[in-house]
C-alpha atoms as a PDB file:
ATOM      1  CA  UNK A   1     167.166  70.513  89.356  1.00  0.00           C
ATOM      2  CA  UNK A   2     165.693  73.831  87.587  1.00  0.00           C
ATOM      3  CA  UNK A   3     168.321  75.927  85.201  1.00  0.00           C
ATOM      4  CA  UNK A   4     170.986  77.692  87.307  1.00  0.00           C
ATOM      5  CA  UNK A   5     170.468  80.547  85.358  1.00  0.00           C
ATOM      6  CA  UNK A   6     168.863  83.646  86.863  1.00  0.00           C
ATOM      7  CA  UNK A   7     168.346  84.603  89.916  1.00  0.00           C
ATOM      8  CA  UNK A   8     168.529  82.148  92.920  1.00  0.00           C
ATOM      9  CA  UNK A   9     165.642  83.750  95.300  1.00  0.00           C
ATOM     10  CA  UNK A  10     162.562  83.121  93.821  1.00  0.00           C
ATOM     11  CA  UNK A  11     160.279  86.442  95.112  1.00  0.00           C
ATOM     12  CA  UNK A  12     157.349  85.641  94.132  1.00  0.00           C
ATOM     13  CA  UNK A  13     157.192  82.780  96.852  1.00  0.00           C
ATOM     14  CA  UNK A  14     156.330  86.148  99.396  1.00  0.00           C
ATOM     15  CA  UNK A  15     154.868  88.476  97.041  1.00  0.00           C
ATOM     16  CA  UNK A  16     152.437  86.703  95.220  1.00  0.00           C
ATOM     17  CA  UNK A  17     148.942  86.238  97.053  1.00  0.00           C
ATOM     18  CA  UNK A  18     149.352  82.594  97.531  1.00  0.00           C
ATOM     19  CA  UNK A  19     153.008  83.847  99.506  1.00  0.00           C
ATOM     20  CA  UNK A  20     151.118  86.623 101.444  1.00  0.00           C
ATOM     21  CA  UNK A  21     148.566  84.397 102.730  1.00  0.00           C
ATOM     22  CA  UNK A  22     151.304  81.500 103.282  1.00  0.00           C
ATOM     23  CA  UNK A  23     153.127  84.791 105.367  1.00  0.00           C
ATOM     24  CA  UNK A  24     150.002  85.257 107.329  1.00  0.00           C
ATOM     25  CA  UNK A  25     149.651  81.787 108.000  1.00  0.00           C
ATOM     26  CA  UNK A  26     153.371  81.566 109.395  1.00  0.00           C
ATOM     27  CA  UNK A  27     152.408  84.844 111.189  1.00  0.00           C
ATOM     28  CA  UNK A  28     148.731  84.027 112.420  1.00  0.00           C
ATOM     29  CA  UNK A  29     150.349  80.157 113.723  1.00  0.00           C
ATOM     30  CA  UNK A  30     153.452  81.390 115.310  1.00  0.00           C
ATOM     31  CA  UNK A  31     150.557  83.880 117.502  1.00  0.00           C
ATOM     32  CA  UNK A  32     148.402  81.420 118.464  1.00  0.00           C
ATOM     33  CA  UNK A  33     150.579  78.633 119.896  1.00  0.00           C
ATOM     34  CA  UNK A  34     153.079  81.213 121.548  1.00  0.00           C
ATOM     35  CA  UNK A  35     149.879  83.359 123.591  1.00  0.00           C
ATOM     36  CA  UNK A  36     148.430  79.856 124.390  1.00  0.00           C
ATOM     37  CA  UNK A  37     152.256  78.702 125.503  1.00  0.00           C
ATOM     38  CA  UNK A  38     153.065  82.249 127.381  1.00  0.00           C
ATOM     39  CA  UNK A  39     149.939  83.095 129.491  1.00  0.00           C
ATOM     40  CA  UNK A  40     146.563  80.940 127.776  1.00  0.00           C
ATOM     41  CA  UNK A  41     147.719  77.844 128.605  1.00  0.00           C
ATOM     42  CA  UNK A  42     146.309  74.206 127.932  1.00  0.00           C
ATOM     43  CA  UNK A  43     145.550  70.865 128.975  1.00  0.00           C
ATOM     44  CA  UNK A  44     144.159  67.349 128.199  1.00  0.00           C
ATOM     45  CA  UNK A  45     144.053  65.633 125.030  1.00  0.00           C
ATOM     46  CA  UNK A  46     141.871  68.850 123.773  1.00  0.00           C
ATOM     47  CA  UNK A  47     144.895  71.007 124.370  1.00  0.00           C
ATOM     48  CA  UNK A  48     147.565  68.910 122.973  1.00  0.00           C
ATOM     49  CA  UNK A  49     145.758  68.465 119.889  1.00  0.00           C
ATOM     50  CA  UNK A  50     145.338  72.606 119.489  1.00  0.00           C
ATOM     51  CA  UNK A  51     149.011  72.722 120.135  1.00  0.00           C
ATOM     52  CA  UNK A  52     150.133  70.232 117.979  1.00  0.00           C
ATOM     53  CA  UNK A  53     148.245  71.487 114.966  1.00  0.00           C
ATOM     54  CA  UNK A  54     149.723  75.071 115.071  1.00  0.00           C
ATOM     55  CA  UNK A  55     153.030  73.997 115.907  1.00  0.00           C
ATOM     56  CA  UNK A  56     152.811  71.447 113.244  1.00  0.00           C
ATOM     57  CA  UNK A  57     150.752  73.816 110.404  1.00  0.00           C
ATOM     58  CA  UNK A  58     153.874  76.555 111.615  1.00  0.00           C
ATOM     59  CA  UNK A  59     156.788  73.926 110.577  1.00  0.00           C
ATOM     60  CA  UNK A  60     155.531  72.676 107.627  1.00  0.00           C
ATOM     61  CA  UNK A  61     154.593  76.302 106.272  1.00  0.00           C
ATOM     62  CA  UNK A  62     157.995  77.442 107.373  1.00  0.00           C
ATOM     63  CA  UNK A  63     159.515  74.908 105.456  1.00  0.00           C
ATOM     64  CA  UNK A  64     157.201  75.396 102.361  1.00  0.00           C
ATOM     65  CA  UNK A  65     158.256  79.361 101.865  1.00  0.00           C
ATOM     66  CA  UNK A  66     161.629  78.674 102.447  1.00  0.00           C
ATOM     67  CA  UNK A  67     161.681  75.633  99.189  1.00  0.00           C
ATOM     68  CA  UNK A  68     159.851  77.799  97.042  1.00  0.00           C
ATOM     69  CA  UNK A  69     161.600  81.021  98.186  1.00  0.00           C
ATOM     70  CA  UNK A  70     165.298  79.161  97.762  1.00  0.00           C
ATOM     71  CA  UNK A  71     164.076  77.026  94.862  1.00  0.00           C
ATOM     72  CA  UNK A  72     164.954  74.113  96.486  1.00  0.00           C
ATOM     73  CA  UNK A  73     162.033  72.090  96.077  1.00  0.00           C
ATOM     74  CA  UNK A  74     163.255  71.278  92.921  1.00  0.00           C
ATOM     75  CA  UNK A  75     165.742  69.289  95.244  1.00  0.00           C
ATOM     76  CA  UNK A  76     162.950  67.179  96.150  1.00  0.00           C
ATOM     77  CA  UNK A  77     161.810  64.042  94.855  1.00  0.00           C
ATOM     78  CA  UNK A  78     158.331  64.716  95.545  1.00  0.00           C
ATOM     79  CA  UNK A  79     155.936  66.149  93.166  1.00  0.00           C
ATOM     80  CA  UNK A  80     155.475  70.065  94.981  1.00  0.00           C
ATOM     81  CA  UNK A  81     152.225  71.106  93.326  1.00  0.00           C
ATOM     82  CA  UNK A  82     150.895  67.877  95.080  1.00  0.00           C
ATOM     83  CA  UNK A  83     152.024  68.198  98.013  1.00  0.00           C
ATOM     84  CA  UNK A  84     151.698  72.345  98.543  1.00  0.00           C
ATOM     85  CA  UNK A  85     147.806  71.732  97.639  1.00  0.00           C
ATOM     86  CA  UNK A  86     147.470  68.458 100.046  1.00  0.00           C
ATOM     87  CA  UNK A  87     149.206  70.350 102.859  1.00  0.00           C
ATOM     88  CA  UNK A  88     146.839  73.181 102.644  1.00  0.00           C
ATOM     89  CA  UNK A  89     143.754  71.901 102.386  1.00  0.00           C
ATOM     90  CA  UNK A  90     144.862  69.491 105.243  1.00  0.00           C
ATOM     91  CA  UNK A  91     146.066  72.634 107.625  1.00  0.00           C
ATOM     92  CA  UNK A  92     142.513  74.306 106.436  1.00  0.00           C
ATOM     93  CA  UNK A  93     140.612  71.206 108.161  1.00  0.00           C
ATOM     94  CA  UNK A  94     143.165  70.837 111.601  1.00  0.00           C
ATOM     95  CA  UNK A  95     143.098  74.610 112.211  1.00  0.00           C
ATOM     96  CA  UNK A  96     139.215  74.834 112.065  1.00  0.00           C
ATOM     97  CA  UNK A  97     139.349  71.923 113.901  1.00  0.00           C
ATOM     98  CA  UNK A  98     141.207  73.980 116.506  1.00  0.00           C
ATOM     99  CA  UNK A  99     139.841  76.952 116.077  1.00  0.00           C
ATOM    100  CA  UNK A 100     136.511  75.605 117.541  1.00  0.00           C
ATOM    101  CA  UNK A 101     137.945  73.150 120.041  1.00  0.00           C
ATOM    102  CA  UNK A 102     140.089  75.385 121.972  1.00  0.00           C
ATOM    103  CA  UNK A 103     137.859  78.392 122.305  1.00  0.00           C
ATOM    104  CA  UNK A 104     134.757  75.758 123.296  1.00  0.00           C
ATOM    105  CA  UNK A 105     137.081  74.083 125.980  1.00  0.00           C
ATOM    106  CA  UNK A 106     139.171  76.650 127.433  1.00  0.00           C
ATOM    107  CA  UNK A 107     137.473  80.153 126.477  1.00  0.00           C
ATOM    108  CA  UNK A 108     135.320  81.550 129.327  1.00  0.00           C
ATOM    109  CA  UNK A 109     133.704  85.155 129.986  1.00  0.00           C
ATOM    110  CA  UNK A 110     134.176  85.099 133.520  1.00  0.00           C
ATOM    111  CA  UNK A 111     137.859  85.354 135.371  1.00  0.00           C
ATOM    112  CA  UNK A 112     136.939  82.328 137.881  1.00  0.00           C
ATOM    113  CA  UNK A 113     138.659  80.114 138.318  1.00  0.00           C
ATOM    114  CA  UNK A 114     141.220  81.793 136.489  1.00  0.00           C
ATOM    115  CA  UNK A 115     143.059  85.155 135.942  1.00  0.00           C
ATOM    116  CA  UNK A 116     141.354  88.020 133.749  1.00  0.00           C
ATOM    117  CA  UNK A 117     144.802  87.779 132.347  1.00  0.00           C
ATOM    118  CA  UNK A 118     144.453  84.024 131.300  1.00  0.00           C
ATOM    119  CA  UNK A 119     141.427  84.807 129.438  1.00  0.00           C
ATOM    120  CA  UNK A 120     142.486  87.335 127.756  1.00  0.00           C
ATOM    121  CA  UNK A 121     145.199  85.335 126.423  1.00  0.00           C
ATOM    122  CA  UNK A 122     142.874  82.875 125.652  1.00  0.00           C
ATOM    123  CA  UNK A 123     140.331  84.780 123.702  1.00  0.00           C
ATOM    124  CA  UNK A 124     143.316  86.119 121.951  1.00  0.00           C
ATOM    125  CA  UNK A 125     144.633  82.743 121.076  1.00  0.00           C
ATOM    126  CA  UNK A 126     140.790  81.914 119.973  1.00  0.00           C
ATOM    127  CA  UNK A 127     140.494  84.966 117.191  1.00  0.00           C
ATOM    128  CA  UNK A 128     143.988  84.363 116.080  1.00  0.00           C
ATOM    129  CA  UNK A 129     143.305  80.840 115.569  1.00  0.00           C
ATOM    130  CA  UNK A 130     140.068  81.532 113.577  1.00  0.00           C
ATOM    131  CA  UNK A 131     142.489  84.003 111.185  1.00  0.00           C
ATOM    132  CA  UNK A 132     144.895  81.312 110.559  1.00  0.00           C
ATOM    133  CA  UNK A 133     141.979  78.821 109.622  1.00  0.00           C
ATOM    134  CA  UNK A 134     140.918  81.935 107.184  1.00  0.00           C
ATOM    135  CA  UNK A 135     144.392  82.048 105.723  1.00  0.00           C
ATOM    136  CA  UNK A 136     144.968  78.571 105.060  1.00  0.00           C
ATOM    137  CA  UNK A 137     141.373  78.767 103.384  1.00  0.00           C
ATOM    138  CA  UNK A 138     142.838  81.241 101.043  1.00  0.00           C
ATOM    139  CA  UNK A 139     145.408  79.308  99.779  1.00  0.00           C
ATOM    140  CA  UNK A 140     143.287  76.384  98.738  1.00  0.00           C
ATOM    141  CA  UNK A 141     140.625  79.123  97.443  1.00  0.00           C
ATOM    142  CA  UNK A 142     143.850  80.424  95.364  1.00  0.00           C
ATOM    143  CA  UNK A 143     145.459  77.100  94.373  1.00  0.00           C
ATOM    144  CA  UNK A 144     142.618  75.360  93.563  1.00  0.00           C
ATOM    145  CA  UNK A 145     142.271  74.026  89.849  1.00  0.00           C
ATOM    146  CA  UNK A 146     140.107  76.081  87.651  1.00  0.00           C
ATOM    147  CA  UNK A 147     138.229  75.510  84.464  1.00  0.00           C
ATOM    148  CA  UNK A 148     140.174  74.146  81.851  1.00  0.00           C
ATOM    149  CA  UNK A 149     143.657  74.946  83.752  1.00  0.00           C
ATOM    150  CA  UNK A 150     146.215  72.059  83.468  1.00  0.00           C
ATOM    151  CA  UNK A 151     147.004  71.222  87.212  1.00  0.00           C
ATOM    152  CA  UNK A 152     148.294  69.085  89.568  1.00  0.00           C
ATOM    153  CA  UNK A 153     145.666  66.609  91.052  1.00  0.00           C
ATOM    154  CA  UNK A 154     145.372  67.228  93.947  1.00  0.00           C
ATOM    155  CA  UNK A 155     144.754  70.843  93.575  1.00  0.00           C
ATOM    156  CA  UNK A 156     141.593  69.460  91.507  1.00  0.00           C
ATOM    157  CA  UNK A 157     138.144  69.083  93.847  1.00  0.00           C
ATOM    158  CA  UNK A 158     138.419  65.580  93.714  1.00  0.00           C
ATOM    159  CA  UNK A 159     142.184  65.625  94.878  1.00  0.00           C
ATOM    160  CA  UNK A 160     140.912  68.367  98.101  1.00  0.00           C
ATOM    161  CA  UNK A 161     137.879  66.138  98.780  1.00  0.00           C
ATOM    162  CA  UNK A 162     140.455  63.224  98.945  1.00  0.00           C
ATOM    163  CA  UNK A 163     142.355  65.534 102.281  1.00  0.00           C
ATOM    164  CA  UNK A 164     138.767  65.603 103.521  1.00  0.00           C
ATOM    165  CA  UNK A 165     137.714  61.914 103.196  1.00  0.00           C
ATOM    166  CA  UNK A 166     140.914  60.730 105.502  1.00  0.00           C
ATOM    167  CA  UNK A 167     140.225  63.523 107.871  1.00  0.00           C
ATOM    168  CA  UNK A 168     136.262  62.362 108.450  1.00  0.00           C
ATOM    169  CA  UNK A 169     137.588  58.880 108.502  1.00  0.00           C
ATOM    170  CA  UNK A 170     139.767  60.286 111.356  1.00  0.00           C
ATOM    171  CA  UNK A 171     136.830  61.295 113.327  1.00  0.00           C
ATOM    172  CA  UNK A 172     134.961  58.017 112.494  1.00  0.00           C
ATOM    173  CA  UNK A 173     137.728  56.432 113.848  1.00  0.00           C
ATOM    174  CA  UNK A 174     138.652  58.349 116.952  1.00  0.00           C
ATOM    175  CA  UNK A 175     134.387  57.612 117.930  1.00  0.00           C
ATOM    176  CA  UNK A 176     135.340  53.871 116.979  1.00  0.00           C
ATOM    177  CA  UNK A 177     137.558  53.597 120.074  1.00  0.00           C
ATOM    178  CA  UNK A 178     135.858  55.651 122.511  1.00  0.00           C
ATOM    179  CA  UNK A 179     133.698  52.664 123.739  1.00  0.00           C
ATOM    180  CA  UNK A 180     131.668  52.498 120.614  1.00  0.00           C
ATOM    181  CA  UNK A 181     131.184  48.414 121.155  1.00  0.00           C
ATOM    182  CA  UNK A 182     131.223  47.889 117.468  1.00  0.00           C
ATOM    183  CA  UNK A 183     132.816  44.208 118.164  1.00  0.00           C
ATOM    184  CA  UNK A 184     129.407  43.457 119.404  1.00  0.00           C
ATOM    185  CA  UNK A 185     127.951  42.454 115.975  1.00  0.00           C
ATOM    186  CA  UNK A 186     129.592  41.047 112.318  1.00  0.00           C
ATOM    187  CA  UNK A 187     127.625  44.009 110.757  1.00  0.00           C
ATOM    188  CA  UNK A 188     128.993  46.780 112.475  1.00  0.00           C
ATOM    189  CA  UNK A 189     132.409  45.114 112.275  1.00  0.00           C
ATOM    190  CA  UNK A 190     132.413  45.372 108.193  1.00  0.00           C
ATOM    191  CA  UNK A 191     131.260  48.520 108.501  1.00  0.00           C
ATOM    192  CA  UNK A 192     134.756  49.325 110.354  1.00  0.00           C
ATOM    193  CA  UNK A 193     136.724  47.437 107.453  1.00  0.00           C
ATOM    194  CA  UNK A 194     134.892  49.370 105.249  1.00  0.00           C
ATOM    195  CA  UNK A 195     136.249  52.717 106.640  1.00  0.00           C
ATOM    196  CA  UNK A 196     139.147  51.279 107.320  1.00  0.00           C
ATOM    197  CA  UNK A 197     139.764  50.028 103.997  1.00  0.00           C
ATOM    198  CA  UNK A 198     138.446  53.313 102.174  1.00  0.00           C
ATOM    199  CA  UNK A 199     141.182  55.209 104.431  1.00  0.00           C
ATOM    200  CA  UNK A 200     144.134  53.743 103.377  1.00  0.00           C
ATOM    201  CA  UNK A 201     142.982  53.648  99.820  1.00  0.00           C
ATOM    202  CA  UNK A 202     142.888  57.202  99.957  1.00  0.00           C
ATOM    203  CA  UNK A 203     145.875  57.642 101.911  1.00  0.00           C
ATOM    204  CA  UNK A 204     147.348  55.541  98.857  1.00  0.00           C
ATOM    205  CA  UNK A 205     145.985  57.526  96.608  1.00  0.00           C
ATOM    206  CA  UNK A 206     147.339  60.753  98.093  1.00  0.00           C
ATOM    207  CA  UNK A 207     150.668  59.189  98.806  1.00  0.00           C
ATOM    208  CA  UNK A 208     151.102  58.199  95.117  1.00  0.00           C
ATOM    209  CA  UNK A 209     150.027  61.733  94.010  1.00  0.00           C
ATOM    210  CA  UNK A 210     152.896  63.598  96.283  1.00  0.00           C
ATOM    211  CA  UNK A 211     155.564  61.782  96.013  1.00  0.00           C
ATOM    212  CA  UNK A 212     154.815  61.810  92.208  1.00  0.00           C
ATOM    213  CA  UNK A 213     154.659  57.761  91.698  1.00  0.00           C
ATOM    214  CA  UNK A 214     151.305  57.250  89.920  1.00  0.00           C
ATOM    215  CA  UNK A 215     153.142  55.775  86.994  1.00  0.00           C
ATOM    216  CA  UNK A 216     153.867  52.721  89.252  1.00  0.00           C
ATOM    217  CA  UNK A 217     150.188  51.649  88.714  1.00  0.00           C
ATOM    218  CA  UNK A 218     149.409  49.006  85.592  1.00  0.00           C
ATOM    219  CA  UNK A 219     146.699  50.912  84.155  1.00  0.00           C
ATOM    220  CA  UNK A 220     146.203  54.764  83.986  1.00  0.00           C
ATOM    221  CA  UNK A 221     145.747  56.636  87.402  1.00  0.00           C
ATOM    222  CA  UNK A 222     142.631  58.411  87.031  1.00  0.00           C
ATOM    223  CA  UNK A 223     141.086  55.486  85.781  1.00  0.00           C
ATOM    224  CA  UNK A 224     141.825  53.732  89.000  1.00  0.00           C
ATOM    225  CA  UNK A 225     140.504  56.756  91.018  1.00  0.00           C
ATOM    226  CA  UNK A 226     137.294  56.262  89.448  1.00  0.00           C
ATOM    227  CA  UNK A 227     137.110  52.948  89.635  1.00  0.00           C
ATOM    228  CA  UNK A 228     138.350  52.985  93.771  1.00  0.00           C
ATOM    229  CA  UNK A 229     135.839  55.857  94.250  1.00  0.00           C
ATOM    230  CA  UNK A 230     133.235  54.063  92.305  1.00  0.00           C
ATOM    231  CA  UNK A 231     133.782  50.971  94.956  1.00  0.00           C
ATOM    232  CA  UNK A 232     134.098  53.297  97.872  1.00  0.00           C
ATOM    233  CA  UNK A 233     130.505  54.796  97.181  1.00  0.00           C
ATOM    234  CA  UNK A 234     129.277  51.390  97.253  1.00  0.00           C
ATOM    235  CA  UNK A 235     131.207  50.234 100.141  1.00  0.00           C
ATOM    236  CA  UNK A 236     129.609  53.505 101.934  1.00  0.00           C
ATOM    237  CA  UNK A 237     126.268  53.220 100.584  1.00  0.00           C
ATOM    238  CA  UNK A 238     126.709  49.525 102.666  1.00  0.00           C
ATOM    239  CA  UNK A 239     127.928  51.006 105.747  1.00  0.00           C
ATOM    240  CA  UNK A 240     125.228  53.862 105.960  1.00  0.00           C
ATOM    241  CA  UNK A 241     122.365  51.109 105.957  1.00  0.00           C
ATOM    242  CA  UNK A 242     123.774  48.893 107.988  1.00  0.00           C
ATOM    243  CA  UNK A 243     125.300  51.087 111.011  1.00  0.00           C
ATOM    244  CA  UNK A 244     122.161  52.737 112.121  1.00  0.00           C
ATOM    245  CA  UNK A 245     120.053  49.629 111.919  1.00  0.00           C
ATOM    246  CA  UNK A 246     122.743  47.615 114.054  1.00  0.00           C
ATOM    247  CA  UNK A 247     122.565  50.788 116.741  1.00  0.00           C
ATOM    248  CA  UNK A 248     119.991  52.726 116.580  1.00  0.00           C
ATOM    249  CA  UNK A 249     117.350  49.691 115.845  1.00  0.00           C
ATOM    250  CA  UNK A 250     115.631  48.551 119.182  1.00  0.00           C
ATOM    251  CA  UNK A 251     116.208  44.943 118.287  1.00  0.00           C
ATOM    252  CA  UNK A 252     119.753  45.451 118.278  1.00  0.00           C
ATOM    253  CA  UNK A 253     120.514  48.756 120.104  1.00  0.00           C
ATOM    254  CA  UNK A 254     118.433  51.626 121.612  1.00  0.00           C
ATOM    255  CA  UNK A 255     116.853  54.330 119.089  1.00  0.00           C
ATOM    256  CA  UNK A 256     117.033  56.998 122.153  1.00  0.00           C
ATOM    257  CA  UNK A 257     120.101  57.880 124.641  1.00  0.00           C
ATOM    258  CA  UNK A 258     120.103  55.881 127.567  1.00  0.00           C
ATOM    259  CA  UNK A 259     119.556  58.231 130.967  1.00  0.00           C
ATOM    260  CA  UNK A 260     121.918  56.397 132.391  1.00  0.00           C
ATOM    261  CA  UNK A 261     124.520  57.090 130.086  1.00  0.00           C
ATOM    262  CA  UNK A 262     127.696  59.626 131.508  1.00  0.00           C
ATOM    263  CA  UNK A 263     128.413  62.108 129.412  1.00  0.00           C
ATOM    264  CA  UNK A 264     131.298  61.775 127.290  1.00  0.00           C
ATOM    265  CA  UNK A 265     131.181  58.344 128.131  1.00  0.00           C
ATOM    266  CA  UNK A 266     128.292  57.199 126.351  1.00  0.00           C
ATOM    267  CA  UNK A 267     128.355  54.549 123.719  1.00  0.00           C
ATOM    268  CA  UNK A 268     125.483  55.525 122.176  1.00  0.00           C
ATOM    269  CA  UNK A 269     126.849  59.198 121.798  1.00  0.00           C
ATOM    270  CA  UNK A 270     129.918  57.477 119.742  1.00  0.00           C
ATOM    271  CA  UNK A 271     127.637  55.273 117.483  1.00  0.00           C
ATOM    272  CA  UNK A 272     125.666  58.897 116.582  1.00  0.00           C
ATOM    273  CA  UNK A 273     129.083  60.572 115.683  1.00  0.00           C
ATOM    274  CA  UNK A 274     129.578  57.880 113.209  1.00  0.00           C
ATOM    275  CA  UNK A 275     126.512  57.485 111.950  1.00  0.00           C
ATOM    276  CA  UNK A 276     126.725  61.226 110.872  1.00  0.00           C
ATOM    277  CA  UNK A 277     130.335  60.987 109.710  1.00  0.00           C
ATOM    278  CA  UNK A 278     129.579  58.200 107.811  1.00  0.00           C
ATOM    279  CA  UNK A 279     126.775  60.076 106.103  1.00  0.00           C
ATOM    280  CA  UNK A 280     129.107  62.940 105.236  1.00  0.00           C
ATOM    281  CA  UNK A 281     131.714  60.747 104.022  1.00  0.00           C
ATOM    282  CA  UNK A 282     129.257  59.231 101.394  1.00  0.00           C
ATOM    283  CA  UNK A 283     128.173  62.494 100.655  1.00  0.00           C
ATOM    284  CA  UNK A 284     131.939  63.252  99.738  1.00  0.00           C
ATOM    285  CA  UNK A 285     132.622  60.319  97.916  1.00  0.00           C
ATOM    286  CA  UNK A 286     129.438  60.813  95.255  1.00  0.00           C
ATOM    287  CA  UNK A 287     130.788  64.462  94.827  1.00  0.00           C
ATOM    288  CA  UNK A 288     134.259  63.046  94.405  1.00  0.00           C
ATOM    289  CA  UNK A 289     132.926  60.483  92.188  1.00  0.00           C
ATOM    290  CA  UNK A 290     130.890  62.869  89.880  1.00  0.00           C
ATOM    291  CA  UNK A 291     134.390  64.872  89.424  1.00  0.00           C
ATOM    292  CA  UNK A 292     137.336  62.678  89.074  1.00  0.00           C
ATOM    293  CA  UNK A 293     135.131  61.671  85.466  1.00  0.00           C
ATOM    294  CA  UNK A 294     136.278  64.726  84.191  1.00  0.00           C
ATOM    295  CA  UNK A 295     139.439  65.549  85.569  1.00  0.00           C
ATOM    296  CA  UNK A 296     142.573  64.980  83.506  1.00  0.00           C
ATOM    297  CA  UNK A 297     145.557  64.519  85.573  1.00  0.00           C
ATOM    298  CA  UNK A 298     149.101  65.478  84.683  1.00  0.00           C
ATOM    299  CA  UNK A 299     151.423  63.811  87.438  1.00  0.00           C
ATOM    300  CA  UNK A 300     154.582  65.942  88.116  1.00  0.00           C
ATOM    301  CA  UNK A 301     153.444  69.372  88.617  1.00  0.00           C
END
C-alpha cells in the first residue's frame, strides 16, 4: 500500500496526457460498440470479434482510470507499469484489428440491402473505431521507454514487440485451423510446435513481467529473455524454410492457387497467411533480439 498521507484522488490519472488519451479511449470505445449495438448492427464471427474487442478494450480501460485515479492499484499484487504498458499495446493491435475488419465486412456506400440509416451508423462506428485505434496508439507512443529512462519492461520495445509476437502467433494459429492440412507432413507439424512453443514462452514471459514474479527464475530475467529470444530466432529461422517448401513446393504442394479452390475455403489461401505471418514474426523476433541486449530491467514498476 502507498503512504496514506495526502490526498486520496490521484488527478493526474485524467489530466495528464497519458489520462486524456486513456479518457478518449473510454470515450471513442463506449461510441463504437453502442452505434454498432443501437442501429449498425453485426454478425458472424467478424462481428463478434469487433464487439468483443471494444467492449473488452472499454472494461479494462474503465478499470485502469479508476486504480490509478483511486490509487488502488497499489492494492494489487501485480506489477501496474507492466501491465498498463501490456494492456495498451495489446488494445492498439485488437482495435486496428477492428477498425479494418468491421468497416471491410459490414461498411457499404449503397443503402441496399439495408437502410441509409444502417450505414450511416455503420460508417460512424467505422471512423470512431479508427480514433480509438489512434488513442490507444498514443498511449504506447507516451508510455513507451525512452533513452536512458529506468522503466518497467514491458514498456521497453522488446517488452511491446513481446504483445505483438503472441498476437501474430494468434493469426498463425487461427490460419492453422481453417483447413490448413498441416498434419499432412512431420515438417509442417514442427513448424506448428515451433509457434506453438514460441507462444507460450512469450505468454510466460509476459505473465512473469505483470504479475511482477521474474524473481522466481534461477538466473537473472533478462538474461533468459535473450537467451529464449535467441532460441526463438532460430526456431523461426527453421520454420520459415521449411513451411514454404512443404506448401508451396510442387513436390509436396502446389506453388499457384488451385482454380478449384472456394474462396475462404481454400487451403492453400491458409498456408499463404502463415507463410507471411511467419515471416513477420521472425522479423520481430531479430528486432526483439537486437534490443533486449541492451535493456536493463527493473521488475516492480
Amino acid at each position: 500500500m502507498e503512504s496514506t498521507g495526502g490526498p486520496y484522488l490521484n488527478t493526474a490519472a485524467v489530466t495528464s496526457p497519458v489520462g486524456i488519451a486513456r479518457l478518449l479511449q473510454m470515450m471513442f470505445g463506449c461510441t463504437t460498440f453502442s452505434l454498432v449495438a443501437h442501429r449498425g448492427g453485426f454478425s458472424a464471427a467478424y462481428g463478434t470479434f469487433c464487439m468483443f474487442v471494444w467492449t473488452f478494450c472499454f472494461a479494462i480501460t474503465i478499470f485502469i482510470i479508476t486504480c490509478e485515479f483511486t490509487r488502488l492499484h497499489s492494492c494489487l499484487s501485480i506489477s501496474w507499469g507492466n501491465f498498463t504498458a501490456a494492456f495498451a499495446m495489446l488494445a492498439t493491435l485488437m482495435s486496428v484489428t477492428a477498425a479494418v475488419i468491421y468497416p471491410l465486412y459490414f461498411v457499404q456506400l449503397h443503402c441496399y440491402p439495408i437502410s441509409c440509416e444502417v450505414r450511416d451508423f455503420r460508417i460512424a462506428a467505422s471512423v470512431f473505431a479508427g480514433l480509438l485505434f489512434l488513442a490507444y496508439a498514443a498511449e504506447v507512443f507516451l508510455t513507451r521507454a525512452k533513452p536512458g529512462q529506468v522503466t518497467s519492461y514491458m514498456a521497453t520495445v522488446s517488452g511491446l514487440l513481446k504483445i505483438v509476437q503472441a498476437f501474430v502467433a494468434c493469426i498463425i494459429f487461427g490460419a492453422l485451423v481453417n483447413d490448413s492440412q498441416y498434419g499432412r507432413y512431420v515438417a509442417t507439424q514442427w513448424c506448428v510446435a515451433v509457434y506453438s512453443f514460441c507462444f507460450v514462452v512469450t505468454v510466460v514471459v509476459v505473465a512473469l513481467s505483470v504479475t511482477g514474479k521474474t524473481t522466481l527464475l534461477w538466473f537473472p530475467f533478462e538474461r533468459f529473455v535473450v537467451i529464449y529470444t535467441l532460441g526463438a530466432v532460430l526456431l523461426y529461422v527453421s520454420a520459415a524454410v521449411i513451411w514454404p517448401v512443404f506448401c508451396f513446393d510442387s513436390k509436396y504442394g502446389s506453388a499457384r492457387r488451385p482454380s478449384s479452390c472456394a474462396k475462404g475455403q481454400c487451403p492453400w489461401d491458409s498456408q499463404l497467411v502463415i507463410a507471411i505471418f511467419t515471416y513477420v514474426n521472425l522479423l520481430l523476433y531479430v528486432v526483439d533480439l537486437a534490443y533486449s541486449q541492451r535493456i536493463r530491467f527493473v521488475p516492480h514498476l
